[in-house]
PDB file of N, CA and C in Angstrom:
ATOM      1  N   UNK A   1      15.988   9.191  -3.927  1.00  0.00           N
ATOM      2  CA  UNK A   1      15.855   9.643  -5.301  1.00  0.00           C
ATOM      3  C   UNK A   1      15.287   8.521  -6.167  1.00  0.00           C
ATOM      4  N   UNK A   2      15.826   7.567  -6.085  1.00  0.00           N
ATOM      5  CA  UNK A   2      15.483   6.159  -7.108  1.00  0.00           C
ATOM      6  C   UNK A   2      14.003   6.077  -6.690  1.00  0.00           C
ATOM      7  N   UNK A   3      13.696   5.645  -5.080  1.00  0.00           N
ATOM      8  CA  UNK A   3      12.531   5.415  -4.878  1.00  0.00           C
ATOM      9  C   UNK A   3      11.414   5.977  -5.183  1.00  0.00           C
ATOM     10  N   UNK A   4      11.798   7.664  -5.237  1.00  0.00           N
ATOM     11  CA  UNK A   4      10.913   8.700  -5.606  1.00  0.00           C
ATOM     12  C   UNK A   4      10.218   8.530  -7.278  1.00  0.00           C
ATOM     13  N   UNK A   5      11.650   7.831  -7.902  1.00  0.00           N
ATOM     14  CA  UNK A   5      11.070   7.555  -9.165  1.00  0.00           C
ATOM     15  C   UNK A   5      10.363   6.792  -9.715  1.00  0.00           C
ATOM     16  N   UNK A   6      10.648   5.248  -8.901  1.00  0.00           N
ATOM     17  CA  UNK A   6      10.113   4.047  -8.558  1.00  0.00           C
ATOM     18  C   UNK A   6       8.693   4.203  -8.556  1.00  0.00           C
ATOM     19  N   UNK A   7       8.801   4.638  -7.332  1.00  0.00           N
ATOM     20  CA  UNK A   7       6.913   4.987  -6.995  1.00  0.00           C
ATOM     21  C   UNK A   7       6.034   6.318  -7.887  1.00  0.00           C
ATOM     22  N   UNK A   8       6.287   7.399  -8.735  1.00  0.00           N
ATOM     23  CA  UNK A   8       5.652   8.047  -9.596  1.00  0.00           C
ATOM     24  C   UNK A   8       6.071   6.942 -10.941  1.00  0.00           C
ATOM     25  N   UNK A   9       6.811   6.452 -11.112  1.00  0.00           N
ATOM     26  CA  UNK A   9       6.914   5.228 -12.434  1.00  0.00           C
ATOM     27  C   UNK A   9       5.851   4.722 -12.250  1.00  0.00           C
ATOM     28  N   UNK A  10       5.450   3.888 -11.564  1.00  0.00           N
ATOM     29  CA  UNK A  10       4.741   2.787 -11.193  1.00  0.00           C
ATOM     30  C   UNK A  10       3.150   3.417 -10.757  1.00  0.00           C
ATOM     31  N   UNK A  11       3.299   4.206 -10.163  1.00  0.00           N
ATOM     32  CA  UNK A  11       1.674   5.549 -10.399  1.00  0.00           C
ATOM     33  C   UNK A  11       1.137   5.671 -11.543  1.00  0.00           C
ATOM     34  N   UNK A  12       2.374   5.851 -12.702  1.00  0.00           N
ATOM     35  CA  UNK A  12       2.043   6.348 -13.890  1.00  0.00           C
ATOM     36  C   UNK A  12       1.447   5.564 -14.555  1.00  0.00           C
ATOM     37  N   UNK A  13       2.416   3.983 -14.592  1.00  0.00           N
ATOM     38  CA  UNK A  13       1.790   3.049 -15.131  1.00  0.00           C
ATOM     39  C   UNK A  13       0.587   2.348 -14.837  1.00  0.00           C
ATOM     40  N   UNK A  14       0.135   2.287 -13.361  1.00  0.00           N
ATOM     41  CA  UNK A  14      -1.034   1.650 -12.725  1.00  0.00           C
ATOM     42  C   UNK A  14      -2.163   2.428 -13.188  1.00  0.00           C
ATOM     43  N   UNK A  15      -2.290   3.586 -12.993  1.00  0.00           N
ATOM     44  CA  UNK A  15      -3.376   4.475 -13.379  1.00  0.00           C
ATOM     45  C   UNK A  15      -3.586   4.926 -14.780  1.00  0.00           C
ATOM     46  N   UNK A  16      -2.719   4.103 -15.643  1.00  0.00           N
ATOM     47  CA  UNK A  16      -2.942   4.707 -17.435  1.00  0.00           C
ATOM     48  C   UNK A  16      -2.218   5.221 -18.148  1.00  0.00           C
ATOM     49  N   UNK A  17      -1.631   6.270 -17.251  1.00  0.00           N
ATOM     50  CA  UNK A  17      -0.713   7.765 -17.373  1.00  0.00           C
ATOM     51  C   UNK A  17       0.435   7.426 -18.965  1.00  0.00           C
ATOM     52  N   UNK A  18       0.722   6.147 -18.626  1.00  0.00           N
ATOM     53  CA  UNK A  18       2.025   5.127 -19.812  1.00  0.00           C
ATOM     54  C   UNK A  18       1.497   4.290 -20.524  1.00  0.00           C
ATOM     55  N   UNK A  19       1.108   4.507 -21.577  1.00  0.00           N
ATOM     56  CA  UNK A  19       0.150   3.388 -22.579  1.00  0.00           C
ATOM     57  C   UNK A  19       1.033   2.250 -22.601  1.00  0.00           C
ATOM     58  N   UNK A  20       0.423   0.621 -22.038  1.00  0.00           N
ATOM     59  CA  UNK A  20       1.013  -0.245 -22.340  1.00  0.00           C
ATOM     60  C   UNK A  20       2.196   0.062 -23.874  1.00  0.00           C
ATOM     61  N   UNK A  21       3.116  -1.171 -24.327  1.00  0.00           N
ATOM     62  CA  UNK A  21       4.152  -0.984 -24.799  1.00  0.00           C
ATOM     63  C   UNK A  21       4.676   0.663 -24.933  1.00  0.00           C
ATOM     64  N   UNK A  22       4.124   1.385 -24.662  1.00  0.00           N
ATOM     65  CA  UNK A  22       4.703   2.738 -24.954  1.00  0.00           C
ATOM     66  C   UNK A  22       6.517   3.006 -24.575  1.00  0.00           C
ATOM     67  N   UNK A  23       7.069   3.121 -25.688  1.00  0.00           N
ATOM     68  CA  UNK A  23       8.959   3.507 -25.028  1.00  0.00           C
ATOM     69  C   UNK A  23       9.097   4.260 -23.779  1.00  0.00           C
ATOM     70  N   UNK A  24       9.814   3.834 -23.343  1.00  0.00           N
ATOM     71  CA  UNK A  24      10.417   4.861 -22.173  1.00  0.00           C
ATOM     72  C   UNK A  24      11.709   5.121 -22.342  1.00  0.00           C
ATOM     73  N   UNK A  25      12.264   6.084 -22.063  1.00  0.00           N
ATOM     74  CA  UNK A  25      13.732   6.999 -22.947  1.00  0.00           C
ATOM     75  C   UNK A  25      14.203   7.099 -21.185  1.00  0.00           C
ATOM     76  N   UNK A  26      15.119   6.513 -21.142  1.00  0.00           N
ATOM     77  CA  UNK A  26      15.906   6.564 -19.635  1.00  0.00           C
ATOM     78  C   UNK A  26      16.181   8.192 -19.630  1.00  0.00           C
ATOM     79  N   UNK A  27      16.697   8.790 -20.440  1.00  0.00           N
ATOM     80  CA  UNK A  27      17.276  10.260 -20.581  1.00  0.00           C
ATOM     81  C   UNK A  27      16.632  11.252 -20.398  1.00  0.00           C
ATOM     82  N   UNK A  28      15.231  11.097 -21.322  1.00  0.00           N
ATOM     83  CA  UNK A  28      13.889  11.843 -21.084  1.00  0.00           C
ATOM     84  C   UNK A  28      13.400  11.728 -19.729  1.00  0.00           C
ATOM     85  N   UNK A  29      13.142  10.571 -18.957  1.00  0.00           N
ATOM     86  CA  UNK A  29      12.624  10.132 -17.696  1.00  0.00           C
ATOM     87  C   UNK A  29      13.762  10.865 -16.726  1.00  0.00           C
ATOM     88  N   UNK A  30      15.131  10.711 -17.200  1.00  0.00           N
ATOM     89  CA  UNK A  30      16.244  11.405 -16.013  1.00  0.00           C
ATOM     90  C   UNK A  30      15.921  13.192 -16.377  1.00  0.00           C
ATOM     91  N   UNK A  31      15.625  13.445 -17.434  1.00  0.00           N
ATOM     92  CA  UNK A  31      15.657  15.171 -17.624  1.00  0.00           C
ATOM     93  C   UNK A  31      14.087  15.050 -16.624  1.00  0.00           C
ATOM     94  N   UNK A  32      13.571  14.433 -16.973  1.00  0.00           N
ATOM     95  CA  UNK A  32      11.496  15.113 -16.104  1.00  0.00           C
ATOM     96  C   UNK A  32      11.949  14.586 -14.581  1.00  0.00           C
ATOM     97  N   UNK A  33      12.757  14.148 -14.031  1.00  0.00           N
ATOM     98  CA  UNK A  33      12.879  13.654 -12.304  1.00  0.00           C
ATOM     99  C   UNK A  33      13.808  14.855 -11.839  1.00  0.00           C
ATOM    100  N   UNK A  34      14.916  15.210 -13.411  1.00  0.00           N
ATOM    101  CA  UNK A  34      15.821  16.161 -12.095  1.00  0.00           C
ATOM    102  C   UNK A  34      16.881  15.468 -11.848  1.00  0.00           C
ATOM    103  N   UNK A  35      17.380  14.302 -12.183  1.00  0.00           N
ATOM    104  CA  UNK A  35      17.972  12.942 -11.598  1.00  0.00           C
ATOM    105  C   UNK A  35      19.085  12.563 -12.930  1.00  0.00           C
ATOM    106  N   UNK A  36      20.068  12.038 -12.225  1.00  0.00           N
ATOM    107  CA  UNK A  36      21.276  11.194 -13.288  1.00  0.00           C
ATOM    108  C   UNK A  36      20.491  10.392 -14.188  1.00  0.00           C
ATOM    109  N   UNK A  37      21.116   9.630 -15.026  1.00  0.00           N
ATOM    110  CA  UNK A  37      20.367   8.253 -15.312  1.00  0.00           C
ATOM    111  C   UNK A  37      20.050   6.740 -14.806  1.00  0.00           C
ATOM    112  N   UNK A  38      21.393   6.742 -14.070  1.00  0.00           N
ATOM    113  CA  UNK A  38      21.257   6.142 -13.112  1.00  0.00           C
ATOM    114  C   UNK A  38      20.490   5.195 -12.161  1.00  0.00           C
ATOM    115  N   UNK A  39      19.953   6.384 -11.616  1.00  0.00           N
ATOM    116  CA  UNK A  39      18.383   6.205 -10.772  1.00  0.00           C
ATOM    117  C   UNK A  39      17.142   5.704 -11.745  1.00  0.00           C
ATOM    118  N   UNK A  40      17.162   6.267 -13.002  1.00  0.00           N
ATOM    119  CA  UNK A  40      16.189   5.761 -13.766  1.00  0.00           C
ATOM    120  C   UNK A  40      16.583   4.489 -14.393  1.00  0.00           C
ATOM    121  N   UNK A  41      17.627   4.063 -14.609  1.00  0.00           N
ATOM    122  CA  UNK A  41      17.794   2.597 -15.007  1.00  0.00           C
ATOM    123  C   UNK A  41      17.693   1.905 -13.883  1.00  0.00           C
ATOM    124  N   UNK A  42      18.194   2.090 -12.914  1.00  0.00           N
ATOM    125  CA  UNK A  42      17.757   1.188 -11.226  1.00  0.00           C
ATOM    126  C   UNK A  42      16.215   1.249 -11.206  1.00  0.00           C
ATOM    127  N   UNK A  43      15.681   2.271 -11.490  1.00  0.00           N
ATOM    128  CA  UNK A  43      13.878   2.273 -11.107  1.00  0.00           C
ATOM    129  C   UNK A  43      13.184   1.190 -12.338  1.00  0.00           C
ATOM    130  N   UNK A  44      13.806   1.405 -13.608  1.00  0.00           N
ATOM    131  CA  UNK A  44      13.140   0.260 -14.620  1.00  0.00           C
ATOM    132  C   UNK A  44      13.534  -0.918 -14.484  1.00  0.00           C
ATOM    133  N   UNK A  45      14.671  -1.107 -13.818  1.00  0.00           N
ATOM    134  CA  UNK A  45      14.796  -2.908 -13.483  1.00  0.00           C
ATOM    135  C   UNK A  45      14.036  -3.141 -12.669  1.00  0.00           C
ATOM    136  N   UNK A  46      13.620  -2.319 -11.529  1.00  0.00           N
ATOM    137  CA  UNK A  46      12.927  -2.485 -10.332  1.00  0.00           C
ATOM    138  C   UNK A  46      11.581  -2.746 -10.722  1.00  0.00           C
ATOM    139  N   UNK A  47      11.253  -1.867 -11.816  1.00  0.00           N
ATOM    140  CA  UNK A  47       9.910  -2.136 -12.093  1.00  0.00           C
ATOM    141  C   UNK A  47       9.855  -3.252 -13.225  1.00  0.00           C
ATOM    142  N   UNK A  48      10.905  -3.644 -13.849  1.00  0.00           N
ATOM    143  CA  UNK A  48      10.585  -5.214 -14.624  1.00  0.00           C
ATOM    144  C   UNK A  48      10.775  -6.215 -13.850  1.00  0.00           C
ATOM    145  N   UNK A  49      11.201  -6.082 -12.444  1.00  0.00           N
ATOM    146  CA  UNK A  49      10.955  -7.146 -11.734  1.00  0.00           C
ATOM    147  C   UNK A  49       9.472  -7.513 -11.120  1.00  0.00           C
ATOM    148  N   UNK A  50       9.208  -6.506 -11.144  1.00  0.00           N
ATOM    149  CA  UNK A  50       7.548  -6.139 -10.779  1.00  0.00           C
ATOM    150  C   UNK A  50       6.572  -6.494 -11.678  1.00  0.00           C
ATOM    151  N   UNK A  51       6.979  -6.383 -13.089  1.00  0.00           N
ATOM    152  CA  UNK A  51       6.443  -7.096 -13.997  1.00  0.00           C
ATOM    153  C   UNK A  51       5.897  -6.003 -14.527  1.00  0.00           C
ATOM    154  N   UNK A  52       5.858  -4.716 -14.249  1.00  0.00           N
ATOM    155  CA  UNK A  52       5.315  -3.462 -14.758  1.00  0.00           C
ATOM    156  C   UNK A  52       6.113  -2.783 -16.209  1.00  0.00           C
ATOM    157  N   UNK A  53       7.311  -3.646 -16.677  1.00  0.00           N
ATOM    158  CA  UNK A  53       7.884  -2.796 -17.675  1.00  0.00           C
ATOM    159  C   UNK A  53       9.001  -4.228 -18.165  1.00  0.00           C
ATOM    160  N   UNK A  54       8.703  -3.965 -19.692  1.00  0.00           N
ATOM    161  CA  UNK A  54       9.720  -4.896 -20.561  1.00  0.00           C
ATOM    162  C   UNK A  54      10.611  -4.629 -20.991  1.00  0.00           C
ATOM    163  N   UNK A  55      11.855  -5.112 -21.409  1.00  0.00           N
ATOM    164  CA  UNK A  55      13.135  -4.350 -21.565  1.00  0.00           C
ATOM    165  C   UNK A  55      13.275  -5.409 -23.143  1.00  0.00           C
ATOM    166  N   UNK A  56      12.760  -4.379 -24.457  1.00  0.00           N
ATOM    167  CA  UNK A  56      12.856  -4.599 -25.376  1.00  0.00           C
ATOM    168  C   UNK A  56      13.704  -5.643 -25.888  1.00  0.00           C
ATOM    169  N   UNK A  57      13.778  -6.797 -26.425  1.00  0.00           N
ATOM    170  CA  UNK A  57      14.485  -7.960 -27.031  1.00  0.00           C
ATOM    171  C   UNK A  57      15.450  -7.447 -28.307  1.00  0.00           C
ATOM    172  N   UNK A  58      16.697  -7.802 -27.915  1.00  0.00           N
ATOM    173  CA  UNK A  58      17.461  -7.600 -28.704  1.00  0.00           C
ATOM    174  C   UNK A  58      17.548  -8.520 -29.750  1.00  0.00           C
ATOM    175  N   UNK A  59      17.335  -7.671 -31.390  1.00  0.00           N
ATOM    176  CA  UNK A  59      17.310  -8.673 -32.544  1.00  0.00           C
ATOM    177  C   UNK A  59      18.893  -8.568 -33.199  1.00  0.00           C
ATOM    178  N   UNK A  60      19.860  -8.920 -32.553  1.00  0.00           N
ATOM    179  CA  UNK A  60      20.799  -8.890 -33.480  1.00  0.00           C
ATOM    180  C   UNK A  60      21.581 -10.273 -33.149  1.00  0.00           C
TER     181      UNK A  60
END
């Protein structure tokens, strides 16, 4: 499941599909997979290790 998301994440982003900085909504991404949230927070660490996705800086 994670991987499945992993690899169409990372499709999406390589080919355009995700406009650089564009948000990604863990909730929205878990309602379009079908999937907990879970899997989609495991797939965006996976992919900021990859260097494919930033995990917004907290200003407080």
């Amino acid at each position: 499941m994670q991987a499945r998301v992993i690899a169409e994440m990372r499709r999406r982003i390589i080919k355009g599909d995700i406009e650089p900085g564009a948000p990604l909504s863990e909730l929205a991404l878990a309602e379009e997979f079908g999937v907990s949230r879970t899997p989609v927070r495991e797939a965006l660490k996976q992919l900021q290790t990859e260097g494919l996705v930033e995990q917004p800086s907290s200003s407080r």
